[in-house]
N, C-alpha and C. Protein backbone atom coordinates (compact mmCIF):
# COMPACT_ATOMS: atom_id res chain seq x y z
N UNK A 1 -70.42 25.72 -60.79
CA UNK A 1 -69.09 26.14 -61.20
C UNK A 1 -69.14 27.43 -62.01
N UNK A 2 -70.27 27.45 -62.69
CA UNK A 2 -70.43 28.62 -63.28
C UNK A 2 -70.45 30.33 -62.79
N UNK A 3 -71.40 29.93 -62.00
CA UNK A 3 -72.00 30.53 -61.61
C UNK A 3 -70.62 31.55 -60.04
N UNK A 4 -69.95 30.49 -59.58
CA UNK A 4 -68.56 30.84 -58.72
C UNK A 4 -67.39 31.57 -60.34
N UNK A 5 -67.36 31.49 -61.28
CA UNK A 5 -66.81 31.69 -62.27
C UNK A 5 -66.98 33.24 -62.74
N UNK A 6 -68.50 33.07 -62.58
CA UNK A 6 -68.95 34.67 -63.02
C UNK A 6 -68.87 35.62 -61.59
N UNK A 7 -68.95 34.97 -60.23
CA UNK A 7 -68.59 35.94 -59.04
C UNK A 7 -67.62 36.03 -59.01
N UNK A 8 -66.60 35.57 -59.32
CA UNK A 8 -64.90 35.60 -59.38
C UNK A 8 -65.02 37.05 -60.57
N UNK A 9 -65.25 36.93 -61.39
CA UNK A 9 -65.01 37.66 -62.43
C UNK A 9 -65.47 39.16 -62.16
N UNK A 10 -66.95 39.16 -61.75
CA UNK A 10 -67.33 40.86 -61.05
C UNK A 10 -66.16 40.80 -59.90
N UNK A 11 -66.04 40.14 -59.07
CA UNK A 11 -65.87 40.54 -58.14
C UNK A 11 -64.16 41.23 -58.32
N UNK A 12 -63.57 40.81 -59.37
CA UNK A 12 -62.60 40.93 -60.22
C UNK A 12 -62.59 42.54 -60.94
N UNK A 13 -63.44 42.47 -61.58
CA UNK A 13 -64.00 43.86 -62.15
C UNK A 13 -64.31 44.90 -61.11
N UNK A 14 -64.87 44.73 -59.98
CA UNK A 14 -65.11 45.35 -59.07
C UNK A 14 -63.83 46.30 -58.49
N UNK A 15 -63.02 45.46 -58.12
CA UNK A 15 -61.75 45.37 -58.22
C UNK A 15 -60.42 46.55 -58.73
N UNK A 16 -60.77 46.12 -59.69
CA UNK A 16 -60.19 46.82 -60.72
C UNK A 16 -60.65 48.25 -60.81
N UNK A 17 -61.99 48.50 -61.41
CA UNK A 17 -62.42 49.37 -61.04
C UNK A 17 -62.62 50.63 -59.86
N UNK A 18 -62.58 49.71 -59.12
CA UNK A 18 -62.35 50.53 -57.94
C UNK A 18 -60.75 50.84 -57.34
N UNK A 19 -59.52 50.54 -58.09
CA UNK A 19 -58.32 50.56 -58.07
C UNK A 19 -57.93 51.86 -58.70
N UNK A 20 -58.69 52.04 -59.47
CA UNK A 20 -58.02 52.80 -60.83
C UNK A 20 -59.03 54.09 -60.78
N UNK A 21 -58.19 54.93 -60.38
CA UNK A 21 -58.96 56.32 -59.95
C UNK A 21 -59.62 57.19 -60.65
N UNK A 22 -59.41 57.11 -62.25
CA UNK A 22 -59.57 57.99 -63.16
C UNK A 22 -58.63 58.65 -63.64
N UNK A 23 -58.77 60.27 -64.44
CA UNK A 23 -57.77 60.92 -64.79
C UNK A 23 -58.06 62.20 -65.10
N UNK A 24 -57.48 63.28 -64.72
CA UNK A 24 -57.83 64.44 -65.03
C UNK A 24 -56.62 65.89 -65.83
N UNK A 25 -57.00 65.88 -67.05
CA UNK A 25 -55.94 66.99 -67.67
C UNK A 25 -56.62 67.77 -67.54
N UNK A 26 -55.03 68.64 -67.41
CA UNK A 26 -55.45 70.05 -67.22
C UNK A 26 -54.17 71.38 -67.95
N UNK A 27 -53.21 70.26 -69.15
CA UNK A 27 -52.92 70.83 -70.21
C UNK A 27 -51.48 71.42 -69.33
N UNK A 28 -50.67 71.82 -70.63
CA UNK A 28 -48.93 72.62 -69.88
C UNK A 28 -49.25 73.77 -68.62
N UNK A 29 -48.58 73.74 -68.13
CA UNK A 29 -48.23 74.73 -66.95
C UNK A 29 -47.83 74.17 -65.49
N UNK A 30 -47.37 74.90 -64.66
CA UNK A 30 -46.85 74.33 -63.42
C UNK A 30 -48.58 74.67 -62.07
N UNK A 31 -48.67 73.52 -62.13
CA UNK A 31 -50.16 73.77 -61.05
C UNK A 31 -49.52 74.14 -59.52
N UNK A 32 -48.32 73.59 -59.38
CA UNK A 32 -48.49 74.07 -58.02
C UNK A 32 -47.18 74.02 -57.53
N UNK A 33 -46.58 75.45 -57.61
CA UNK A 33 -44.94 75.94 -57.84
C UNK A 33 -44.27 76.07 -56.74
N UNK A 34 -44.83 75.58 -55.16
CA UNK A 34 -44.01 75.99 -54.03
C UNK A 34 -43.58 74.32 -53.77
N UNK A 35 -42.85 73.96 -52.66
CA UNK A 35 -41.82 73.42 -52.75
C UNK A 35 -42.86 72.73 -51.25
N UNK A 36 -43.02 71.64 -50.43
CA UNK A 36 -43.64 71.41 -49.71
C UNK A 36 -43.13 71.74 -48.09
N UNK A 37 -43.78 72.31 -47.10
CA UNK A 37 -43.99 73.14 -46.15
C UNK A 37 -43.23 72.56 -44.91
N UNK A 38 -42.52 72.10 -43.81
CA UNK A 38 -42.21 71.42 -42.97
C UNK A 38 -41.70 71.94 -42.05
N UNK A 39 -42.09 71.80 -40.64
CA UNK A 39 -41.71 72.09 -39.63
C UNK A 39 -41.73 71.37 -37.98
N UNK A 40 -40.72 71.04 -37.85
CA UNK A 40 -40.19 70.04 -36.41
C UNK A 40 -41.28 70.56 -35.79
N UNK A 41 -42.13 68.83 -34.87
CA UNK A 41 -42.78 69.34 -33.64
C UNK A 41 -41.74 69.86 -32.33
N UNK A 42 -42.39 70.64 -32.09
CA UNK A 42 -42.24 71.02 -30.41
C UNK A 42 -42.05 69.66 -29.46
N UNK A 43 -43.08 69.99 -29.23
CA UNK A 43 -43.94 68.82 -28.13
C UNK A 43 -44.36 67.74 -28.78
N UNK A 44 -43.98 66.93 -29.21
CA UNK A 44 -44.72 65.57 -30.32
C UNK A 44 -46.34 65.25 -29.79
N UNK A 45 -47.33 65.14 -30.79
CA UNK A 45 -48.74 64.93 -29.99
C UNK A 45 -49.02 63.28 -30.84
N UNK A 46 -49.32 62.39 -29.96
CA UNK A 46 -49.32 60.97 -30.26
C UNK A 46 -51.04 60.62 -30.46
N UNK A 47 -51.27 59.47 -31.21
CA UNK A 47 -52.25 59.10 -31.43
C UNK A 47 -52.91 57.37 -31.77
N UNK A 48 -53.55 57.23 -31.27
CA UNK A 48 -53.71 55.57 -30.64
C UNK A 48 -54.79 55.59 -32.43
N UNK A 49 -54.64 54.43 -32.93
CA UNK A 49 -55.26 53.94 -33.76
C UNK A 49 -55.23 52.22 -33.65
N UNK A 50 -56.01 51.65 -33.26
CA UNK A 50 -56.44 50.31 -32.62
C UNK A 50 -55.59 50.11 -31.92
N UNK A 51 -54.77 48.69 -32.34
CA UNK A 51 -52.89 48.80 -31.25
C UNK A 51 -52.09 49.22 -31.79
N UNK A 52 -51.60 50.64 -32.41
CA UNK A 52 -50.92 51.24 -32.49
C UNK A 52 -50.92 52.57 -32.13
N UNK A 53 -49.65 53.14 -32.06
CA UNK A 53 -48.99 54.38 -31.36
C UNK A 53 -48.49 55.30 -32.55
N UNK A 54 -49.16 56.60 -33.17
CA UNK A 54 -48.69 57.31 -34.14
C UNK A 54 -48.05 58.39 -33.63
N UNK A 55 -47.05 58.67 -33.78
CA UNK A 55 -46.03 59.32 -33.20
C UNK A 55 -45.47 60.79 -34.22
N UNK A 56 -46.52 61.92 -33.93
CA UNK A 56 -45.93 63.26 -34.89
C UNK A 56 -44.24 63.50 -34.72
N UNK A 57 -43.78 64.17 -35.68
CA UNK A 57 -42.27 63.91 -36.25
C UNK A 57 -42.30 65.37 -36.16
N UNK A 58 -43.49 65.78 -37.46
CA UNK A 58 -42.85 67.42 -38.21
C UNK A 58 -44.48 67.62 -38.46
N UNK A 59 -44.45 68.98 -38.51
CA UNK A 59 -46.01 70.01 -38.83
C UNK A 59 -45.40 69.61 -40.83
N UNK A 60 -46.58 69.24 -41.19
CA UNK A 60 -46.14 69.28 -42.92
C UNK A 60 -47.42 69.72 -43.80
N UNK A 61 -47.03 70.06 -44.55
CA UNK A 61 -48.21 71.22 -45.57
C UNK A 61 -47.58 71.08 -46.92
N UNK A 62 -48.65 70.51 -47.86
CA UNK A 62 -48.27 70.63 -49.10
C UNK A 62 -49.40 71.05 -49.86
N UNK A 63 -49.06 71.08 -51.64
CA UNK A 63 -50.02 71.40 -52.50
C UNK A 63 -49.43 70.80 -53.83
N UNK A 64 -49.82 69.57 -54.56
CA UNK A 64 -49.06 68.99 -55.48
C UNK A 64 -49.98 68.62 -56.32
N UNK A 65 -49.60 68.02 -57.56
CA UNK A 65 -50.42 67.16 -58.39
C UNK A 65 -50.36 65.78 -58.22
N UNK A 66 -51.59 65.26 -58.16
CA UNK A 66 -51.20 63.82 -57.89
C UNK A 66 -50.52 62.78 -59.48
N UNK A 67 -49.86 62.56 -59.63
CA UNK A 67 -49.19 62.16 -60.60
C UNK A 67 -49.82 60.33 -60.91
N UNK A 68 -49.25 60.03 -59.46
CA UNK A 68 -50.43 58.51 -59.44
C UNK A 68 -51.15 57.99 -58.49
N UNK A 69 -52.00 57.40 -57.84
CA UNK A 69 -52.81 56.70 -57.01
C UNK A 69 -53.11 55.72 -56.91
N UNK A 70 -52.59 55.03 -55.65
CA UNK A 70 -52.97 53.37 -56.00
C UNK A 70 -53.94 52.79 -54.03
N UNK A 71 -54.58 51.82 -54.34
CA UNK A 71 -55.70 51.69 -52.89
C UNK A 71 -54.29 50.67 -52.53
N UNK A 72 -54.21 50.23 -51.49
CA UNK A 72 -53.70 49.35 -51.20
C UNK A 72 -54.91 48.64 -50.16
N UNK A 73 -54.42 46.70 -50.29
CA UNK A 73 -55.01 45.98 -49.79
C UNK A 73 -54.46 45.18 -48.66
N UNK A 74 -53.07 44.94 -48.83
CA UNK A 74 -52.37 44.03 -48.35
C UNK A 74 -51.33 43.85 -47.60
N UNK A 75 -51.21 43.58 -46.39
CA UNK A 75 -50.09 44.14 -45.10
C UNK A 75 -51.11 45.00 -44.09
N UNK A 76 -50.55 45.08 -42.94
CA UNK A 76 -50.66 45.84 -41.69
C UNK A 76 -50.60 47.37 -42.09
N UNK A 77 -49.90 47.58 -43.10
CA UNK A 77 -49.60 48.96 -43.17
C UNK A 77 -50.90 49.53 -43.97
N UNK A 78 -51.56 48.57 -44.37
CA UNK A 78 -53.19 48.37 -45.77
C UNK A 78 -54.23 49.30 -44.62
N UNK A 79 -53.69 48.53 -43.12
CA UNK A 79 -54.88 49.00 -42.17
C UNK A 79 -55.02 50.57 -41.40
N UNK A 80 -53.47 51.11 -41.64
CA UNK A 80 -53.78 52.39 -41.08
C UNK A 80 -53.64 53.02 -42.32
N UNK A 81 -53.14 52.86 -43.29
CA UNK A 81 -52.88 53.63 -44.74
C UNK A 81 -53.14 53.01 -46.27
N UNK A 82 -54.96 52.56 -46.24
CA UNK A 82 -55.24 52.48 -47.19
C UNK A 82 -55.08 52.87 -48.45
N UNK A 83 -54.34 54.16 -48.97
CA UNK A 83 -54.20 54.76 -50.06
C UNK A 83 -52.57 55.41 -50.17
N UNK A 84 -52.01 55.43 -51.38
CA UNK A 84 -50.72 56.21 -51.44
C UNK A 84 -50.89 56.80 -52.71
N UNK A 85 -50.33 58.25 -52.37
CA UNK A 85 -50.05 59.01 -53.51
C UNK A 85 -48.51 59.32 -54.04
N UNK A 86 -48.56 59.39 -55.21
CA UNK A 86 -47.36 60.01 -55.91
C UNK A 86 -48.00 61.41 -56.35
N UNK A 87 -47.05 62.51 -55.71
CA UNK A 87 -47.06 63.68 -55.88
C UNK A 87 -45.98 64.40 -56.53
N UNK A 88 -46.55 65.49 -57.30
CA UNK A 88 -45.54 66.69 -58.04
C UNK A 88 -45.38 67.75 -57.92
N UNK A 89 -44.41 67.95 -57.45
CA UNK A 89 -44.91 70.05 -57.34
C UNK A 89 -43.29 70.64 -58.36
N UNK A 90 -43.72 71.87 -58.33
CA UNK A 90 -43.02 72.72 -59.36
C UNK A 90 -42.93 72.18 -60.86
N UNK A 91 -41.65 71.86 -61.70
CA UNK A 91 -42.03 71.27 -62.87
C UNK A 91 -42.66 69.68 -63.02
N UNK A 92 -42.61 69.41 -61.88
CA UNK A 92 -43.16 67.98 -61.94
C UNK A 92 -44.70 68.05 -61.38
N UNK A 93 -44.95 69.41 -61.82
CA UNK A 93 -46.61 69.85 -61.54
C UNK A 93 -47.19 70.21 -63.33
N UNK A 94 -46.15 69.78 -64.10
CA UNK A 94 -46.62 70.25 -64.97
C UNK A 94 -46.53 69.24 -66.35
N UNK A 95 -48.21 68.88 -66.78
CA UNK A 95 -48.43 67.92 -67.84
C UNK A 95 -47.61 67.82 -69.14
N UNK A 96 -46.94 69.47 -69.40
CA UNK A 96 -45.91 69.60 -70.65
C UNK A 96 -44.35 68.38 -70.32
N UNK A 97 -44.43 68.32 -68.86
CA UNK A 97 -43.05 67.77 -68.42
C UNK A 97 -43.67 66.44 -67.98
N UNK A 98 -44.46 66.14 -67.57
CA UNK A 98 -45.07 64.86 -66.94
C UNK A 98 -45.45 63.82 -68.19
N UNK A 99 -45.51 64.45 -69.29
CA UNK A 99 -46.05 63.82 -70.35
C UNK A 99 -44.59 62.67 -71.00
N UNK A 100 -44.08 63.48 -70.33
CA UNK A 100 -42.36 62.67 -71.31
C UNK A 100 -41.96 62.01 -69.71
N UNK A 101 -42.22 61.57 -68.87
CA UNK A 101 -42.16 60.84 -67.62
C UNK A 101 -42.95 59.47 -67.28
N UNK A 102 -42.80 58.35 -67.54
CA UNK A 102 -43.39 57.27 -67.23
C UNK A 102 -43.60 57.04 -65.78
N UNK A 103 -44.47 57.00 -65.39
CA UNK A 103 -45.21 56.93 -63.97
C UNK A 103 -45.85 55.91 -63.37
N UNK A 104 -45.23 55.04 -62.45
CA UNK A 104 -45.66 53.82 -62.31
C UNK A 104 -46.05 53.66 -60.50
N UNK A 105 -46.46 52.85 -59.94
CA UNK A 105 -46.57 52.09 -58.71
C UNK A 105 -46.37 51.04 -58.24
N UNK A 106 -45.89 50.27 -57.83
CA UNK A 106 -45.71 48.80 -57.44
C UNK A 106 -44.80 48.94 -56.29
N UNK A 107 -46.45 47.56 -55.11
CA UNK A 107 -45.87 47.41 -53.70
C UNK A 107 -46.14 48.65 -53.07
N UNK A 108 -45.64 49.42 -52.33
CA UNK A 108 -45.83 50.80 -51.61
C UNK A 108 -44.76 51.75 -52.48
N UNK A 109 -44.30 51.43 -53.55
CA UNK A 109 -43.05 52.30 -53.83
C UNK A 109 -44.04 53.22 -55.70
N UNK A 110 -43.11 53.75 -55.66
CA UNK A 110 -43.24 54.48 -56.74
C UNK A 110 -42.11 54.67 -57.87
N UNK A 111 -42.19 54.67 -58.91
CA UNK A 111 -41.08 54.39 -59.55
C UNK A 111 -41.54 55.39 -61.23
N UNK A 112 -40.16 55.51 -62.02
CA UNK A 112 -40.39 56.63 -62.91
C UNK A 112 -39.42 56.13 -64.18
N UNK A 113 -39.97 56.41 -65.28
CA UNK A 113 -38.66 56.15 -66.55
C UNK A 113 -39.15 57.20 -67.71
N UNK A 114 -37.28 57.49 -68.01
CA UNK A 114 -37.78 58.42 -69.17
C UNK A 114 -36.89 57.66 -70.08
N UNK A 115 -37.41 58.60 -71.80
CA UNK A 115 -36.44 58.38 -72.78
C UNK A 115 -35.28 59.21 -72.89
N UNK A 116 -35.76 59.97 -72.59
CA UNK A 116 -34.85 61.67 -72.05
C UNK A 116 -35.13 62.24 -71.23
N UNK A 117 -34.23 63.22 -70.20
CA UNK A 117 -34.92 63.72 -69.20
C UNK A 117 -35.41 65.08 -69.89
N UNK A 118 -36.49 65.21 -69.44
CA UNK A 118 -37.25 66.40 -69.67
C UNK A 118 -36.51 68.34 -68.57
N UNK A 119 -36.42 66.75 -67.40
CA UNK A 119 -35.52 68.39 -66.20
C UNK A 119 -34.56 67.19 -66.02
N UNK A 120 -33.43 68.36 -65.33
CA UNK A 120 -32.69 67.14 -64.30
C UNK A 120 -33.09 65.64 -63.71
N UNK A 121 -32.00 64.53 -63.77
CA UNK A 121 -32.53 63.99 -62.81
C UNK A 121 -33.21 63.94 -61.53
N UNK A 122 -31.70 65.12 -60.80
CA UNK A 122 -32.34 65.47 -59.72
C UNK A 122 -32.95 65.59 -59.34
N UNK A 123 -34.02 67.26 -60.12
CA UNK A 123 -35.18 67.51 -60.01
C UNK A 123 -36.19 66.41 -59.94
N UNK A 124 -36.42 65.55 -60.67
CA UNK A 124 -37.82 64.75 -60.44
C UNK A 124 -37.65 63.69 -59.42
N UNK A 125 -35.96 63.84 -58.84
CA UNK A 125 -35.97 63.24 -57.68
C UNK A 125 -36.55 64.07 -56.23
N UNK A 126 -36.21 64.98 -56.34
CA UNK A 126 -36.68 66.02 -55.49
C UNK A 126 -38.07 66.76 -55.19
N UNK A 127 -38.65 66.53 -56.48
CA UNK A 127 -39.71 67.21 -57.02
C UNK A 127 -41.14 66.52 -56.85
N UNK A 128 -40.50 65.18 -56.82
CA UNK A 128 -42.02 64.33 -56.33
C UNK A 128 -41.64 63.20 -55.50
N UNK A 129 -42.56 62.48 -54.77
CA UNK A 129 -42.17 61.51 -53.58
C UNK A 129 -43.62 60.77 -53.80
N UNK A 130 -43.06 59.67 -53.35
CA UNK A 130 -44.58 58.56 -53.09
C UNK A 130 -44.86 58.59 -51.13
N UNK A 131 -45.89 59.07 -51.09
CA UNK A 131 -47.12 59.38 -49.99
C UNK A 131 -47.94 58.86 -49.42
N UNK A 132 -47.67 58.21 -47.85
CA UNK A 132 -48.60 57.09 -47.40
C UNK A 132 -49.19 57.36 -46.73
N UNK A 133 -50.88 57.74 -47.39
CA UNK A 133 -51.82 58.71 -46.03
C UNK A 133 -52.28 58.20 -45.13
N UNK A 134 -52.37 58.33 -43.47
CA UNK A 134 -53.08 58.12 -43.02
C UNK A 134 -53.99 59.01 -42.26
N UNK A 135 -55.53 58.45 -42.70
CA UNK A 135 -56.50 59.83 -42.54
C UNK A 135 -56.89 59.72 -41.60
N UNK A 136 -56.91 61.33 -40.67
CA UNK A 136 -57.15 61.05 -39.14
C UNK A 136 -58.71 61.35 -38.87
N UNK A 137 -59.06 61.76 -39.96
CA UNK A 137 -61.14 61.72 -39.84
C UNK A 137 -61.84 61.05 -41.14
N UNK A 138 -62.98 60.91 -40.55
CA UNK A 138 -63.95 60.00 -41.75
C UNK A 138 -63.85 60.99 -42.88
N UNK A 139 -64.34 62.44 -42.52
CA UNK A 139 -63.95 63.29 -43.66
C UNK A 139 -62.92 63.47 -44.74
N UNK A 140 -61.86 63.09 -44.14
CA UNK A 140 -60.48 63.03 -44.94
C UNK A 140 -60.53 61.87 -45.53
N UNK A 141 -60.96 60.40 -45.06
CA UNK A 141 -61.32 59.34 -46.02
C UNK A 141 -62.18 59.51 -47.19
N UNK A 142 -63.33 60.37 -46.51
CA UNK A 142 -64.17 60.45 -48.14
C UNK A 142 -63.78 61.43 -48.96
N UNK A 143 -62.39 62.44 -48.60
CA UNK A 143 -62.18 63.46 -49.64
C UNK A 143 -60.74 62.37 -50.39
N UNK A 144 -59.91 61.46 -50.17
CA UNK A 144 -59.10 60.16 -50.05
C UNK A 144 -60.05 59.47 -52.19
N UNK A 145 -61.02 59.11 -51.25
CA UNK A 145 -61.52 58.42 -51.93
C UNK A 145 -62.01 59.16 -53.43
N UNK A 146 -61.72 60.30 -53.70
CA UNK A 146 -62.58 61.05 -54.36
C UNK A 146 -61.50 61.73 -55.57
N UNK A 147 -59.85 61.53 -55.16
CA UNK A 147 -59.11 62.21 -55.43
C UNK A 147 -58.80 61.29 -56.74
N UNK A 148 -58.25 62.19 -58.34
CA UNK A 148 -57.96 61.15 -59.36
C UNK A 148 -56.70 61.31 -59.95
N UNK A 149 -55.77 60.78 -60.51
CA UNK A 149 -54.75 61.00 -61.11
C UNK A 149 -54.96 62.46 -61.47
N UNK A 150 -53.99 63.35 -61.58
CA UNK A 150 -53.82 64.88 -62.10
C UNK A 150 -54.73 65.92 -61.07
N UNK A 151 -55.51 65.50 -60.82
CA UNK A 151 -55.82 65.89 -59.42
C UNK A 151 -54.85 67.02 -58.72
N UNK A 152 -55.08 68.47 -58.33
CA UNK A 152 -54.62 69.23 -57.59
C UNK A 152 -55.12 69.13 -56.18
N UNK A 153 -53.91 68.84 -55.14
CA UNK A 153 -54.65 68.80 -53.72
C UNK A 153 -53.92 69.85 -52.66
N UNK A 154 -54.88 70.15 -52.17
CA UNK A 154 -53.52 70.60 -50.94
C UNK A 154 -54.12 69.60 -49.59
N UNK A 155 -52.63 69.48 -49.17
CA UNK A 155 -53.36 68.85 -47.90
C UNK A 155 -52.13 69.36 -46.64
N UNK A 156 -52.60 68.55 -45.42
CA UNK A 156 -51.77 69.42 -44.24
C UNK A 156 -52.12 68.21 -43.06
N UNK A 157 -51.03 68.27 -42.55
CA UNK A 157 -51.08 67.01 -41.28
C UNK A 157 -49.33 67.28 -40.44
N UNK A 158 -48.87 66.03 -40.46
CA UNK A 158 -47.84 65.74 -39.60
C UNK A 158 -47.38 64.33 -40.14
N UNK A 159 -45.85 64.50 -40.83
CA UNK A 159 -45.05 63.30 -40.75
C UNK A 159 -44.84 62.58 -39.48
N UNK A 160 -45.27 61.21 -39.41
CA UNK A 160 -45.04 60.03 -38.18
C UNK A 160 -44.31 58.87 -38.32
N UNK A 161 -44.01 58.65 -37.25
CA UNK A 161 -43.81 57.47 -37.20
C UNK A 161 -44.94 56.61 -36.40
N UNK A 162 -44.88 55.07 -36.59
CA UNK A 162 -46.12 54.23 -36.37
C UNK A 162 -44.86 52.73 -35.30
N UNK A 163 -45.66 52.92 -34.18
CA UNK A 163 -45.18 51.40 -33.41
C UNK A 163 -46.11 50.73 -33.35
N UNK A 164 -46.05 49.28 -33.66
CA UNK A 164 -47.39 48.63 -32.77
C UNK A 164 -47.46 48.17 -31.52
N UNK A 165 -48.36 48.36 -30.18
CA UNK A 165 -47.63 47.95 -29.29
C UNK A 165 -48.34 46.51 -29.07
N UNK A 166 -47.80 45.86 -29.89
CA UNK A 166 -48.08 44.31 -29.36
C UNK A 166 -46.72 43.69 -29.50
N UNK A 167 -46.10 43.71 -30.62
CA UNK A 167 -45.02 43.07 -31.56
C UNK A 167 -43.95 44.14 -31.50
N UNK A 168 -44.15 45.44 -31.44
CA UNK A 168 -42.90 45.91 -31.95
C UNK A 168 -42.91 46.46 -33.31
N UNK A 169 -43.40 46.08 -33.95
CA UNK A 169 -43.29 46.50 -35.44
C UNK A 169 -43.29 47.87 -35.70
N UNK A 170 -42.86 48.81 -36.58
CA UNK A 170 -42.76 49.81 -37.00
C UNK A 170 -42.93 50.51 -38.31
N UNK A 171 -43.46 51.56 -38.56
CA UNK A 171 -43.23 51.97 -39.73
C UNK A 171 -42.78 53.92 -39.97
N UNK A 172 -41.78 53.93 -40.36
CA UNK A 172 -41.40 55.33 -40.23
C UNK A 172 -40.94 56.03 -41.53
N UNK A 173 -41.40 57.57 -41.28
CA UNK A 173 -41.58 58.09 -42.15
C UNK A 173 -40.02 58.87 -42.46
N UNK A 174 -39.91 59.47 -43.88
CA UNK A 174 -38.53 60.08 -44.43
C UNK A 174 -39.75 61.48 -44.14
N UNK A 175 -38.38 62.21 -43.57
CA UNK A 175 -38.20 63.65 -43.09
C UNK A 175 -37.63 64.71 -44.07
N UNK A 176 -37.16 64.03 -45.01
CA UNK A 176 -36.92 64.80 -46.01
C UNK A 176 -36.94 64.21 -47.46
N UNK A 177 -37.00 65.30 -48.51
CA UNK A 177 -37.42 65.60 -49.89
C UNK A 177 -36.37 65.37 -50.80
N UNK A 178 -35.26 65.20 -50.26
CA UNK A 178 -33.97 64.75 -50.93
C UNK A 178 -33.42 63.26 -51.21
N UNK A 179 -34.43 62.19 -50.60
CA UNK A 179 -33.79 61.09 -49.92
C UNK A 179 -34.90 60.20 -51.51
N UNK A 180 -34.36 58.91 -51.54
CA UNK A 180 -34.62 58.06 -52.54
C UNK A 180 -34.44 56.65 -52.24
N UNK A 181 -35.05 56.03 -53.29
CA UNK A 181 -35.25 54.72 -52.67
C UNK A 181 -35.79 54.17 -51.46
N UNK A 182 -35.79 52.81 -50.84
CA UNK A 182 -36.11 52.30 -49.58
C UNK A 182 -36.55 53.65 -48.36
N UNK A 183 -37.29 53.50 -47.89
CA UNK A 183 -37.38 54.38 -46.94
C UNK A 183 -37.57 55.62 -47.36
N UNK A 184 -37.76 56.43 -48.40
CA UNK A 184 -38.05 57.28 -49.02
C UNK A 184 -39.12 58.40 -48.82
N UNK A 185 -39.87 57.39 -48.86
CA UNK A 185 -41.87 57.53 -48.58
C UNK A 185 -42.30 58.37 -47.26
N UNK A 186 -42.90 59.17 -47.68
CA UNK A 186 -43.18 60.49 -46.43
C UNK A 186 -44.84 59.65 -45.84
N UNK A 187 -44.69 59.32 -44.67
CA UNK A 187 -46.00 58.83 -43.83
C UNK A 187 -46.59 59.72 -43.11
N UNK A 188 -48.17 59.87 -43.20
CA UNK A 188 -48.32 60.92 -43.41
C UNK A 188 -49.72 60.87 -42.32
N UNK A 189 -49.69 61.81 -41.10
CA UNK A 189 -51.42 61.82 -40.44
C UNK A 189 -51.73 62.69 -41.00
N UNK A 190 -53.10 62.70 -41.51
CA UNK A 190 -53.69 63.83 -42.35
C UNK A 190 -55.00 64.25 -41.75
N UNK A 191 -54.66 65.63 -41.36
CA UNK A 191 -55.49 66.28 -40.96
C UNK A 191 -56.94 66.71 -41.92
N UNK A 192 -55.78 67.98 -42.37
CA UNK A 192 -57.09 68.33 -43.74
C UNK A 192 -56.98 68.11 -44.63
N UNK A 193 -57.39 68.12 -46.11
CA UNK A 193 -57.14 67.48 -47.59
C UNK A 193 -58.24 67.48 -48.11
N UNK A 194 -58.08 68.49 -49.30
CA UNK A 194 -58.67 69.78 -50.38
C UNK A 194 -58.62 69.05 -51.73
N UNK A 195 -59.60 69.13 -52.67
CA UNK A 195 -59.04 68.87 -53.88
C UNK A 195 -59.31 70.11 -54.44
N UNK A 196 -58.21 70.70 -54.78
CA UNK A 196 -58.57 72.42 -55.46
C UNK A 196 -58.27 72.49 -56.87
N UNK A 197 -58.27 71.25 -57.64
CA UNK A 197 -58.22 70.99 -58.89
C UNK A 197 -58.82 72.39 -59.82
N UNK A 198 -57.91 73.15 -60.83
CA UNK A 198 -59.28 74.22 -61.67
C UNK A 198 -60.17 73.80 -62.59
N UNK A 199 -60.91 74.50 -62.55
CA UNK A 199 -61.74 74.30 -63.40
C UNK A 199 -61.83 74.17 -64.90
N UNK A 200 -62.21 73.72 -65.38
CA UNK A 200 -61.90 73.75 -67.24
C UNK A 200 -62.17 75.00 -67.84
N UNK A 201 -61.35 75.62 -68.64
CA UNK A 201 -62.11 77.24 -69.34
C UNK A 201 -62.90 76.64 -69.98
């Protein structure tokens, strides 16, 4: 009994540990001031990942701070999009403004509280989105795995949508930067993905 007591417990710690990404300051200023990149496919180019059908939407290109990071374990959606980010760009790239912003995760969603707003509401509605990657090479998994809270990334892929073809099931991505709540969440094939974090003076 013991002995199942203490493997429960690493395996617990393990866990945990491996949940919780780290953290990286990098003090007031806006890290990464453009607004994120998007452009309608042409020709949509599709992509088989076991029984499912990933379906490109839009060419998309960003460069943000990661604000939070969480692994996910649990659901169908665990299997093509192990990881989600909460991202910031313009003032919500910046630790002077992020510091007065409570920053949370729970479930696939992302969620935020202040005592005061620091910018507009708007803005930090606009300004950051929760991000469900799915990485289309082993490479992009191990640069995935590597990335920590405050973290500067740029990355570049294509918003999708996901069918499965057994069941039907679906999962689809928001097309735009304005939208909130339910359905919100930009899904994401990811091509390339940079951590261009600076360096400390």
């Amino acid at each position: 009994m013991i002995r199942i007591f203490i493997f429960l417990a690493l395996l617990g710690a393990g866990w945990y540990f491996y949940s919780q990404p780290g953290q990286v300051t990098l003090g007031p200023g806006v890290e990464a001031s453009e607004i994120p990149w998007q452009k309608a496919s042409g020709s949509p180019d599709t992509h088989r990942v076991d029984n499912y059908t990933i379906t490109e939407l839009a060419d998309f290109r960003i460069k943000a701070k990661v604000l939070s990071k969480k692994n996910c374990f649990m659901g169908r959606e665990a299997d093509l999009s192990p990881t989600d980010l909460t991202l910031g760009w313009g003032n919500l790239s910046d630790e002077s403004i992020l510091e007065q912003i409570e920053i949370s995760q729970s479930g696939r969603f992302y969620r935020w509280r202040v005592k005061s707003f620091p910018v507009p509401r708007r803005e930090i509605e606009t300004s950051s989105a929760n991000m469900h990657l799915i990485p289309a090479t082993d490479i992009v998994k191990s640069v995935i795995k590597q990335i920590r809270n405050g973290d500067i990334i740029e990355l570049s892929g294509s918003l999708v949508n996901v069918q499965s073809d057994s069941d039907g099931w679906h999962w689809k991505s928001s097309q735009t930067r304005n939208d909130t709540g339910k359905g919100a969440c930009e899904l994401i094939w990811v091509d390339q993905l940079q951590i261009v974090t600076p360096l400390p003076l």
